[in-house]
PDB file of N, CA and C in Angstrom:
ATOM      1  N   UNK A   1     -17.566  -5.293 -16.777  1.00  0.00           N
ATOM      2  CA  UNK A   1     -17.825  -5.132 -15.367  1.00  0.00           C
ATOM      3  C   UNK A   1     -16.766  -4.203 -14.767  1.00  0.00           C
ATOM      4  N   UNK A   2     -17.121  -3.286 -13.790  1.00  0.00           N
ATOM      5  CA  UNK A   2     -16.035  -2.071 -13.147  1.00  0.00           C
ATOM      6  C   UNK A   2     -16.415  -2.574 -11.386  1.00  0.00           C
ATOM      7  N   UNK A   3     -15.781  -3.612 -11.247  1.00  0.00           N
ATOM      8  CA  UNK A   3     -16.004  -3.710  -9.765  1.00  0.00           C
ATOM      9  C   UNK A   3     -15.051  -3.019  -9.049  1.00  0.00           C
ATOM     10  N   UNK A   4     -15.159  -2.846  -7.738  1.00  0.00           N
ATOM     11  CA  UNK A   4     -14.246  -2.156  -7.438  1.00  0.00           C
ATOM     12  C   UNK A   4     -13.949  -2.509  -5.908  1.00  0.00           C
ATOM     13  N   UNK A   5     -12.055  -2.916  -5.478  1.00  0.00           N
ATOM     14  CA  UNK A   5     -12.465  -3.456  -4.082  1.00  0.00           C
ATOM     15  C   UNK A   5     -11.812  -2.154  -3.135  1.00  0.00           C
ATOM     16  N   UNK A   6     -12.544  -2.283  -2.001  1.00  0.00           N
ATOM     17  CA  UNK A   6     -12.077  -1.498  -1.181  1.00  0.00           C
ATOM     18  C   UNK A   6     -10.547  -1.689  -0.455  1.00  0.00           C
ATOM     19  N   UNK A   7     -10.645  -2.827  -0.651  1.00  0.00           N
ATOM     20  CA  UNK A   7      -9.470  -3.012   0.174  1.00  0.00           C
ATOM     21  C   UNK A   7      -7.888  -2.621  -0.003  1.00  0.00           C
ATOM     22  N   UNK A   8      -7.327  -1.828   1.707  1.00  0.00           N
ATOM     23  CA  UNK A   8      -6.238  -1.372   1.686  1.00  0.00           C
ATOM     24  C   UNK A   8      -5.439  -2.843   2.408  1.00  0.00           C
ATOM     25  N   UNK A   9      -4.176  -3.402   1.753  1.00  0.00           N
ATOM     26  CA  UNK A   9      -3.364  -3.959   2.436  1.00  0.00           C
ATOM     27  C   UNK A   9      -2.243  -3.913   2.135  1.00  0.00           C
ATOM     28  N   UNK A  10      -1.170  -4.194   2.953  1.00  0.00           N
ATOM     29  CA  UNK A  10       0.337  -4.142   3.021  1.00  0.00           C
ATOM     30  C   UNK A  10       0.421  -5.130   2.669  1.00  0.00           C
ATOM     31  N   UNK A  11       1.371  -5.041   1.526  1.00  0.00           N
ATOM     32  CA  UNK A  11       2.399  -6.695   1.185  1.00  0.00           C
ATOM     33  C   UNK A  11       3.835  -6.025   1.071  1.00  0.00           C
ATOM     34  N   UNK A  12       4.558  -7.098   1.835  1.00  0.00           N
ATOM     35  CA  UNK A  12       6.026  -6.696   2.277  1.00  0.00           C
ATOM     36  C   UNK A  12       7.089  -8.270   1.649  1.00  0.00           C
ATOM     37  N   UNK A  13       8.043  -7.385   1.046  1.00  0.00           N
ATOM     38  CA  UNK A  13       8.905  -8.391   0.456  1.00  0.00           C
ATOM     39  C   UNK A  13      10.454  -8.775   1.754  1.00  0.00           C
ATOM     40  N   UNK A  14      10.822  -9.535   1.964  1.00  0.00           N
ATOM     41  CA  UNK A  14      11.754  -9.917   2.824  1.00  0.00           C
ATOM     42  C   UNK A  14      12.925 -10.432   1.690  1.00  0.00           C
ATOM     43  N   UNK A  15      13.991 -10.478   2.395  1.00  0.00           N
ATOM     44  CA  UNK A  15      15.524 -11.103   2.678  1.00  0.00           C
ATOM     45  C   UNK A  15      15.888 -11.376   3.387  1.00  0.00           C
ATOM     46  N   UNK A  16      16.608 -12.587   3.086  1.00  0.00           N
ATOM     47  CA  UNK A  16      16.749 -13.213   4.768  1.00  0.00           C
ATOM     48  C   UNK A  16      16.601 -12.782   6.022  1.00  0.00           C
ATOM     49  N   UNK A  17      14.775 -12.540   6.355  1.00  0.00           N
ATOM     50  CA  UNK A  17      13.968 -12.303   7.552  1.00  0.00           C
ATOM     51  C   UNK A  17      14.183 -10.575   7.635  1.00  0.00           C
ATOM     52  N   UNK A  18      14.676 -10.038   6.602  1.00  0.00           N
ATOM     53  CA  UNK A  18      14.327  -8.605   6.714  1.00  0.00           C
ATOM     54  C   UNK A  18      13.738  -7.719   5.501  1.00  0.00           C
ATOM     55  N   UNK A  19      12.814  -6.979   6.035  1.00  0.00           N
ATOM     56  CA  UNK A  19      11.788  -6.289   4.718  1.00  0.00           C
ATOM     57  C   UNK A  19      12.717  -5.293   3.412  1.00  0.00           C
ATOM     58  N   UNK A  20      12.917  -5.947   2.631  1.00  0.00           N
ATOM     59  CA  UNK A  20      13.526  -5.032   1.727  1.00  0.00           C
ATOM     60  C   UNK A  20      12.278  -4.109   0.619  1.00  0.00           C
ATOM     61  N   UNK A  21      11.443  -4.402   0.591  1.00  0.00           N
ATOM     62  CA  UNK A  21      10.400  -3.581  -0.424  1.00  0.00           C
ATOM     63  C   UNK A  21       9.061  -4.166   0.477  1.00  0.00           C
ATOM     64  N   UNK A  22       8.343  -3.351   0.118  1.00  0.00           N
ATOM     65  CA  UNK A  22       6.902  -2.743   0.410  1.00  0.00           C
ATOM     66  C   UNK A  22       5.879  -2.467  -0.947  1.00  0.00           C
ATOM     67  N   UNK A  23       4.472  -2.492  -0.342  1.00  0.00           N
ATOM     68  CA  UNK A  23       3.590  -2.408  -1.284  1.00  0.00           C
ATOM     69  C   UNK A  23       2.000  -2.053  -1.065  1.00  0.00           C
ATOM     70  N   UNK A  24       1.665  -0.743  -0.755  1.00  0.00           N
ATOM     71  CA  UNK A  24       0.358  -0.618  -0.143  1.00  0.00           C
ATOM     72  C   UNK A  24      -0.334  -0.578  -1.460  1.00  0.00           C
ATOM     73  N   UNK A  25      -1.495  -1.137  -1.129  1.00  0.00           N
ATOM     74  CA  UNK A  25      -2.728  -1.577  -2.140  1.00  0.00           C
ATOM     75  C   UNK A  25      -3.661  -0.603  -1.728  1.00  0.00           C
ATOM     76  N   UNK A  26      -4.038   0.332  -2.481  1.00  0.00           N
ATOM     77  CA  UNK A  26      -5.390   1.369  -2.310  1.00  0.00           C
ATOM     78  C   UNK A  26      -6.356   0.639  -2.643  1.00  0.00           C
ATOM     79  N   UNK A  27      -7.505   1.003  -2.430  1.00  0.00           N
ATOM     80  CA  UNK A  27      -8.832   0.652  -3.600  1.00  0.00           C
ATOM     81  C   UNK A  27      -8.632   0.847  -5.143  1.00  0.00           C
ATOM     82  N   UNK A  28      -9.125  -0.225  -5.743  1.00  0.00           N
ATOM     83  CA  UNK A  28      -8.739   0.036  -6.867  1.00  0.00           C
ATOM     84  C   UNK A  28      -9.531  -0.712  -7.792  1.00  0.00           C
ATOM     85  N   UNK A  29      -9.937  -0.360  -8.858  1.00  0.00           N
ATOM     86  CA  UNK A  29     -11.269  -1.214  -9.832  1.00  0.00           C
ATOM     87  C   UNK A  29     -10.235  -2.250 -10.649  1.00  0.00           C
ATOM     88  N   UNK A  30     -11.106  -2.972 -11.044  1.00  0.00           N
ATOM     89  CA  UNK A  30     -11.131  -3.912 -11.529  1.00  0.00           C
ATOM     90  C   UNK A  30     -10.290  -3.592 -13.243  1.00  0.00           C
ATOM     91  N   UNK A  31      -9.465  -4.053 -13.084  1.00  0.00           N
ATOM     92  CA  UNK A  31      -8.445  -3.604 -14.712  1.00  0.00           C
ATOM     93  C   UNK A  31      -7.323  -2.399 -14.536  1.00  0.00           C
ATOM     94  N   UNK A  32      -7.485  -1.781 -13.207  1.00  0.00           N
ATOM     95  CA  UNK A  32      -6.461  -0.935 -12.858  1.00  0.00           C
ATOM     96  C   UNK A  32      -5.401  -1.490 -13.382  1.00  0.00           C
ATOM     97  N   UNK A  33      -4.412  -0.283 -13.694  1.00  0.00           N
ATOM     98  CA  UNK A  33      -3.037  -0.300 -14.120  1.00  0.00           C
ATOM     99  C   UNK A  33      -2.287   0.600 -14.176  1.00  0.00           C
ATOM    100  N   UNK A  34      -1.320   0.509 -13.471  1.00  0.00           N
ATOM    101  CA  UNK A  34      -0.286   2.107 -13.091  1.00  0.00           C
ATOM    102  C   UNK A  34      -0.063   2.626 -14.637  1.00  0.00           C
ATOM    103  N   UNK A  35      -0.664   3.978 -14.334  1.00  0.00           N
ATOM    104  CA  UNK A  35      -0.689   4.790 -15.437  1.00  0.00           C
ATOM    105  C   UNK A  35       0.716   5.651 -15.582  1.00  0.00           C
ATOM    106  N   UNK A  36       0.369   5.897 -14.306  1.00  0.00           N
ATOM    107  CA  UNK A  36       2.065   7.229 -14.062  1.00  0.00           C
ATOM    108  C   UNK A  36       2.450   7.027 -12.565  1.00  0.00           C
ATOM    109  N   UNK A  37       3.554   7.516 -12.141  1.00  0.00           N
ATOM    110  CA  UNK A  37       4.446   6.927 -10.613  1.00  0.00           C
ATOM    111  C   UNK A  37       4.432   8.463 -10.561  1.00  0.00           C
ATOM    112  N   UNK A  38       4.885   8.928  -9.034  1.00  0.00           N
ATOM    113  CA  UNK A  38       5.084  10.281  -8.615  1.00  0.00           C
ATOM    114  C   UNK A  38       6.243   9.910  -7.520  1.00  0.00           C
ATOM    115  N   UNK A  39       7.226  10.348  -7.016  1.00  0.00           N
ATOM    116  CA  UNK A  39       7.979   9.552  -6.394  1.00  0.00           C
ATOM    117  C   UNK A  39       8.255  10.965  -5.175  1.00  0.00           C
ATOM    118  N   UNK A  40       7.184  10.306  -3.979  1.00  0.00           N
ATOM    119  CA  UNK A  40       7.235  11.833  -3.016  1.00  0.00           C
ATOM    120  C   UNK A  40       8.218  11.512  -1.612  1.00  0.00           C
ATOM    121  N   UNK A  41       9.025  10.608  -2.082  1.00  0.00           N
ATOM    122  CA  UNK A  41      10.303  10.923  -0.833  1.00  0.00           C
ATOM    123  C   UNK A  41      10.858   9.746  -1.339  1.00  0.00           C
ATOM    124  N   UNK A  42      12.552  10.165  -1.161  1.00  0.00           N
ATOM    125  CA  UNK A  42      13.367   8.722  -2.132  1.00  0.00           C
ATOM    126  C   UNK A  42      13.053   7.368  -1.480  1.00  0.00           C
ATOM    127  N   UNK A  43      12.291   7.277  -0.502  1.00  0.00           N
ATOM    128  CA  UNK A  43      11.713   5.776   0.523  1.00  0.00           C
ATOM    129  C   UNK A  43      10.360   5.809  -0.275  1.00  0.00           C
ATOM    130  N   UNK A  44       9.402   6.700  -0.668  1.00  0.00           N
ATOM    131  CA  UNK A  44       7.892   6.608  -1.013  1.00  0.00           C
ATOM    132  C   UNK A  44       7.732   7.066  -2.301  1.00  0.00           C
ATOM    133  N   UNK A  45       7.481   5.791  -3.425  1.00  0.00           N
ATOM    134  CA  UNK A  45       6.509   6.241  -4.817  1.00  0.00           C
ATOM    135  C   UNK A  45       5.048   5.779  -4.836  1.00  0.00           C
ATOM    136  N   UNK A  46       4.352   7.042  -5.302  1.00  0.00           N
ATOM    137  CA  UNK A  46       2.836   6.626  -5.525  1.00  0.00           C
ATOM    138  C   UNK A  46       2.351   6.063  -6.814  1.00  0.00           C
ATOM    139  N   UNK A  47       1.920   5.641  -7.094  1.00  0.00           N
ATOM    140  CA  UNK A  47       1.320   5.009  -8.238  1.00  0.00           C
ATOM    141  C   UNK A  47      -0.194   5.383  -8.694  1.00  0.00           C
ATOM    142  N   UNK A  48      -0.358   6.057  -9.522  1.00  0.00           N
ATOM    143  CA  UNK A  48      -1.643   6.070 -10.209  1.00  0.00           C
ATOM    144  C   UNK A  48      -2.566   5.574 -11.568  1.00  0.00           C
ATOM    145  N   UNK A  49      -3.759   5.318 -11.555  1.00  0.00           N
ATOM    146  CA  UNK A  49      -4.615   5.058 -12.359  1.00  0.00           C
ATOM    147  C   UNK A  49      -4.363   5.756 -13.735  1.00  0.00           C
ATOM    148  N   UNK A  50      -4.834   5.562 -14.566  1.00  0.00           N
ATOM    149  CA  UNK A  50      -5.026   6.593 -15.953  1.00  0.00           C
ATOM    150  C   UNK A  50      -5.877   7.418 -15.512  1.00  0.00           C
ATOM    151  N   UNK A  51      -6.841   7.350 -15.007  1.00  0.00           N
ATOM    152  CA  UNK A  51      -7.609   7.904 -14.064  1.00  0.00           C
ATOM    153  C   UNK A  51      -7.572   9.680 -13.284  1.00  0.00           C
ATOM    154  N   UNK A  52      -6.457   9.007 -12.953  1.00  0.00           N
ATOM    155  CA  UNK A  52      -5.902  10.011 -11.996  1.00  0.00           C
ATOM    156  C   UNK A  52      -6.147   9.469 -10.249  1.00  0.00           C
ATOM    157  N   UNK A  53      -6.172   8.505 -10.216  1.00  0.00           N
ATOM    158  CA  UNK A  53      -7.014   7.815  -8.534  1.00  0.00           C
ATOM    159  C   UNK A  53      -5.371   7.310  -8.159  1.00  0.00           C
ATOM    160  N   UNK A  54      -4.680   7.518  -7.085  1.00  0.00           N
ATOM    161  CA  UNK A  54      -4.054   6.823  -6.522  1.00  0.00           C
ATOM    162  C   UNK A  54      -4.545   5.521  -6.365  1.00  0.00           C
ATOM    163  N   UNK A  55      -3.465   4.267  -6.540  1.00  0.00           N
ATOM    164  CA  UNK A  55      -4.017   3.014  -6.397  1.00  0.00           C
ATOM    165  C   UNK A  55      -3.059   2.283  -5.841  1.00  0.00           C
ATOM    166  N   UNK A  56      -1.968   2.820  -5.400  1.00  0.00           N
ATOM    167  CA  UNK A  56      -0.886   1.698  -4.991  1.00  0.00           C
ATOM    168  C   UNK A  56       0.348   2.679  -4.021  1.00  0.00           C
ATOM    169  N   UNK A  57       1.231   2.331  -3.499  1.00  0.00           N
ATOM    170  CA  UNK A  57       2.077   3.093  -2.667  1.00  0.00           C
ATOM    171  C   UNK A  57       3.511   2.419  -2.373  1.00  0.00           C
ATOM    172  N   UNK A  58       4.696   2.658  -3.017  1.00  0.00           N
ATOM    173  CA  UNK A  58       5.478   1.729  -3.106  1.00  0.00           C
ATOM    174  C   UNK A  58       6.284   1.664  -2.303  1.00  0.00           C
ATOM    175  N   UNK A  59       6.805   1.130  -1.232  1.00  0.00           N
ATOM    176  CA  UNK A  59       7.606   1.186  -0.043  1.00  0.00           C
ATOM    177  C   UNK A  59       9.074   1.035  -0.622  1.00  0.00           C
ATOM    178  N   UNK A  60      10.181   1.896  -0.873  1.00  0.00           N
ATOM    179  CA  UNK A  60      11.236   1.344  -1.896  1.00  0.00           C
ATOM    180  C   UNK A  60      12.602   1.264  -0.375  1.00  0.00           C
ATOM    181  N   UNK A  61      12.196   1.734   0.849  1.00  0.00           N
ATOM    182  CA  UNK A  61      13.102   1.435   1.565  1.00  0.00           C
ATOM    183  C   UNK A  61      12.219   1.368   3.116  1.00  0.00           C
ATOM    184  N   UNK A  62      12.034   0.296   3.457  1.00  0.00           N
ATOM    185  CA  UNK A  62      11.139   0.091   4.574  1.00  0.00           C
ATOM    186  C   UNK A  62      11.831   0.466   5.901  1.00  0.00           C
ATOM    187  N   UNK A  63      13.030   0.221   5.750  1.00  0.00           N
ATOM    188  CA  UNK A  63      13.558   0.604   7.193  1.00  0.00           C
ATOM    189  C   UNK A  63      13.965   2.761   7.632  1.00  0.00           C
ATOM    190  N   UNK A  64      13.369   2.945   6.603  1.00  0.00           N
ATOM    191  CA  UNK A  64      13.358   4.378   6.608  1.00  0.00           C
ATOM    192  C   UNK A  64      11.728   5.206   6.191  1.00  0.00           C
ATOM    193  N   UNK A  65      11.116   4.309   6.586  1.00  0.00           N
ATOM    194  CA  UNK A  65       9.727   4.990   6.605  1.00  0.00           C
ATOM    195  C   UNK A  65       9.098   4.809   7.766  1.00  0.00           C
ATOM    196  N   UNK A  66       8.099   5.600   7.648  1.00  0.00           N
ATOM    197  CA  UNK A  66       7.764   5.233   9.566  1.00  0.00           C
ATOM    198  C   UNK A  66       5.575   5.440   9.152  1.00  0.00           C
ATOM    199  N   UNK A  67       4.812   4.924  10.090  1.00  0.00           N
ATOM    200  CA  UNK A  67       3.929   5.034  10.220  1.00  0.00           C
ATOM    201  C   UNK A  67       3.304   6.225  10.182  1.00  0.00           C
ATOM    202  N   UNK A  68       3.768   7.151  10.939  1.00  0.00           N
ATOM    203  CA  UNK A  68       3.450   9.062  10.535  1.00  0.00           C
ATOM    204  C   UNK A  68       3.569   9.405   9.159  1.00  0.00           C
ATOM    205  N   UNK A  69       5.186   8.679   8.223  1.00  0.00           N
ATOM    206  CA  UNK A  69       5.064   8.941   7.170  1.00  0.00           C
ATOM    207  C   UNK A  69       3.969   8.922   6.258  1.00  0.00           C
ATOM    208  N   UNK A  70       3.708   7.583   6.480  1.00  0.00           N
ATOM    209  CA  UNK A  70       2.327   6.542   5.235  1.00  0.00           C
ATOM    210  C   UNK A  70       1.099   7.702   5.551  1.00  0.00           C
ATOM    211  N   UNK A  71       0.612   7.604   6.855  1.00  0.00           N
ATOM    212  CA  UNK A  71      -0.489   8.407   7.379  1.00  0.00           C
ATOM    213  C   UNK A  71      -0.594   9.721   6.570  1.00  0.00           C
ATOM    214  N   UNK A  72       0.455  10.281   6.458  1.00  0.00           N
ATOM    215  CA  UNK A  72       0.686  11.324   6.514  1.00  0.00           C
ATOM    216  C   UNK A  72       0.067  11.656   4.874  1.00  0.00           C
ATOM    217  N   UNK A  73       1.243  10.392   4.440  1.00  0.00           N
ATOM    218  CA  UNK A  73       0.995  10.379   2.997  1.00  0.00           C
ATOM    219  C   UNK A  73      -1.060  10.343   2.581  1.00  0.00           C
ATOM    220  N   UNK A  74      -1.090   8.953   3.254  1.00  0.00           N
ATOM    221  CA  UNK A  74      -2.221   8.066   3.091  1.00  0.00           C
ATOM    222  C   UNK A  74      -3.403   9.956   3.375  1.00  0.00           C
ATOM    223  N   UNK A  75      -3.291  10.553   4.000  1.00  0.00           N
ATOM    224  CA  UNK A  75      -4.225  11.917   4.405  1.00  0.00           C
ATOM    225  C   UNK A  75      -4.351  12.552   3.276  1.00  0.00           C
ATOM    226  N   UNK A  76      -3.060  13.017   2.442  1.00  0.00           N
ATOM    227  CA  UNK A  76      -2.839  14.110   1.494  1.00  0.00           C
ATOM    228  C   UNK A  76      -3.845  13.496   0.167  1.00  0.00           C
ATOM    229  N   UNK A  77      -3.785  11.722   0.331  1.00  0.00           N
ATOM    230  CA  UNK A  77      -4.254  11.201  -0.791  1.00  0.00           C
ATOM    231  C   UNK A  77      -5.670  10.754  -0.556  1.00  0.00           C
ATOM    232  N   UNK A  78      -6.290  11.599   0.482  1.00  0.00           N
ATOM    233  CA  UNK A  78      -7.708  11.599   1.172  1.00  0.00           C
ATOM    234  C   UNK A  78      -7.894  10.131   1.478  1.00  0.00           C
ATOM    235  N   UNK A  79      -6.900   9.289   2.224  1.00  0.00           N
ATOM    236  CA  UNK A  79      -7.256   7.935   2.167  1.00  0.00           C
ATOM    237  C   UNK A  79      -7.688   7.975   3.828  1.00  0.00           C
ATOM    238  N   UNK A  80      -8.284   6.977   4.587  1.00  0.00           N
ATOM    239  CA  UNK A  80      -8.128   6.838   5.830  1.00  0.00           C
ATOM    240  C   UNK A  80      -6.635   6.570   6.130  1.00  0.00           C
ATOM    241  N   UNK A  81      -6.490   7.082   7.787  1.00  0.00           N
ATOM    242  CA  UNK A  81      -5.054   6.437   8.041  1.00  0.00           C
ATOM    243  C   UNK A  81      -5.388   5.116   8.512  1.00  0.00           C
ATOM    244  N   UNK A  82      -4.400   4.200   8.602  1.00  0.00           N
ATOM    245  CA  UNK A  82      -3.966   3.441   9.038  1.00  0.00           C
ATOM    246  C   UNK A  82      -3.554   3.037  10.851  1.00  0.00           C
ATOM    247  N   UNK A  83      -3.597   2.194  10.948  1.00  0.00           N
ATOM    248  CA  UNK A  83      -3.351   1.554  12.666  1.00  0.00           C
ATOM    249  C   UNK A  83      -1.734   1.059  12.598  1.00  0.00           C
ATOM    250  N   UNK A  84      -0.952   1.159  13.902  1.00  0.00           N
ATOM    251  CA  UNK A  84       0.359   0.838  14.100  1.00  0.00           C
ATOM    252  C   UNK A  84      -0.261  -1.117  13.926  1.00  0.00           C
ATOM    253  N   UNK A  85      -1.499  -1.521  14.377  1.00  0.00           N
ATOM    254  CA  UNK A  85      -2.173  -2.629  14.190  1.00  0.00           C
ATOM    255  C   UNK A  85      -1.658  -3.239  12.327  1.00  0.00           C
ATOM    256  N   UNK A  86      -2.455  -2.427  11.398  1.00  0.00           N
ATOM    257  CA  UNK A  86      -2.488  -2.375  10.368  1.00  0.00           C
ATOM    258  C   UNK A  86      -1.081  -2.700   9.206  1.00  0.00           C
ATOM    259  N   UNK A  87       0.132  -1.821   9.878  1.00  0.00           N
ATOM    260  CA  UNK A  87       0.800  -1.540   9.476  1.00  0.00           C
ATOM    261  C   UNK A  87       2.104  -2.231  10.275  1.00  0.00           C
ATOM    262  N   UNK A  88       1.863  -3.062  10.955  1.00  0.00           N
ATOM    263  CA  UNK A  88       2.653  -3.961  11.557  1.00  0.00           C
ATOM    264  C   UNK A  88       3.660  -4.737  10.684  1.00  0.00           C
ATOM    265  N   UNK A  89       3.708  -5.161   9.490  1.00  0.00           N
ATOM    266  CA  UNK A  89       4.819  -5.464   8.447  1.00  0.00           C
ATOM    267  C   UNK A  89       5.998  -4.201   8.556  1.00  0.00           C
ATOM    268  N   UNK A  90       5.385  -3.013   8.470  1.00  0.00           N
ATOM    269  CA  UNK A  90       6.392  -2.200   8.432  1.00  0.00           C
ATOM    270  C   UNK A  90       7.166  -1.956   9.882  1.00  0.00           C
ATOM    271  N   UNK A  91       6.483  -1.798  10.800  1.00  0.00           N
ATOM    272  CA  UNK A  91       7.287  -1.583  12.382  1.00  0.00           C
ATOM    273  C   UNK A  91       8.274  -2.513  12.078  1.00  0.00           C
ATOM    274  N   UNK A  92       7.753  -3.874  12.023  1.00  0.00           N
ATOM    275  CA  UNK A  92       9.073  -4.520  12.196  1.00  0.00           C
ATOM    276  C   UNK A  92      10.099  -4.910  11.677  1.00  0.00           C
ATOM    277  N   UNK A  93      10.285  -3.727  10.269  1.00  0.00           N
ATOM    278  CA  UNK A  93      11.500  -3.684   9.298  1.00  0.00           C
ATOM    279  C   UNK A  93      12.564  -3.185   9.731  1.00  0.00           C
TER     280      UNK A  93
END
């Protein structure tokens, strides 16, 4: 079976009540597995499929990324952007 979910979400790791790592979830099928990393700003690594499909987005310093960034990113990687709504884990790192 190759299901495949659409869903984009933020999961954010804390320390005592502050975000130290990040983790955007692309769409991604069913058995995905980071094939290769691309690392496009020392705060942002991407993660891809064997594929070649972006599938993941690694937040490695949350208090130095900003919502324009991701967008920005999230565009280049033909994804929809995102809402300050959406992305509310990160504002408040």
């Amino acid at each position: 079976m190759n299901t495949m979910t659409d869903d984009i979400y933020l999961e954010m790791t804390y320390h005592h009540g502050r975000a130290i790592a990040g983790y955007l979830y692309l769409p991604r099928q069913e058995g995905d597995k980071v094939a290769r990393s691309r690392e496009v700003s020392p705060s942002l690594v991407v993660d891809y499929a064997a594929d070649g499909r972006a599938i993941g987005i690694e937040i490695i310093s949350p208090s130095l990324v900003s919502v324009d960034d991701l967008n920005r990113l999230l565009a280049e990687l033909h994804h929809e952007t995102l809402s300050d709504k959406e992305l509310a884990p990160l504002l408040a790192s």
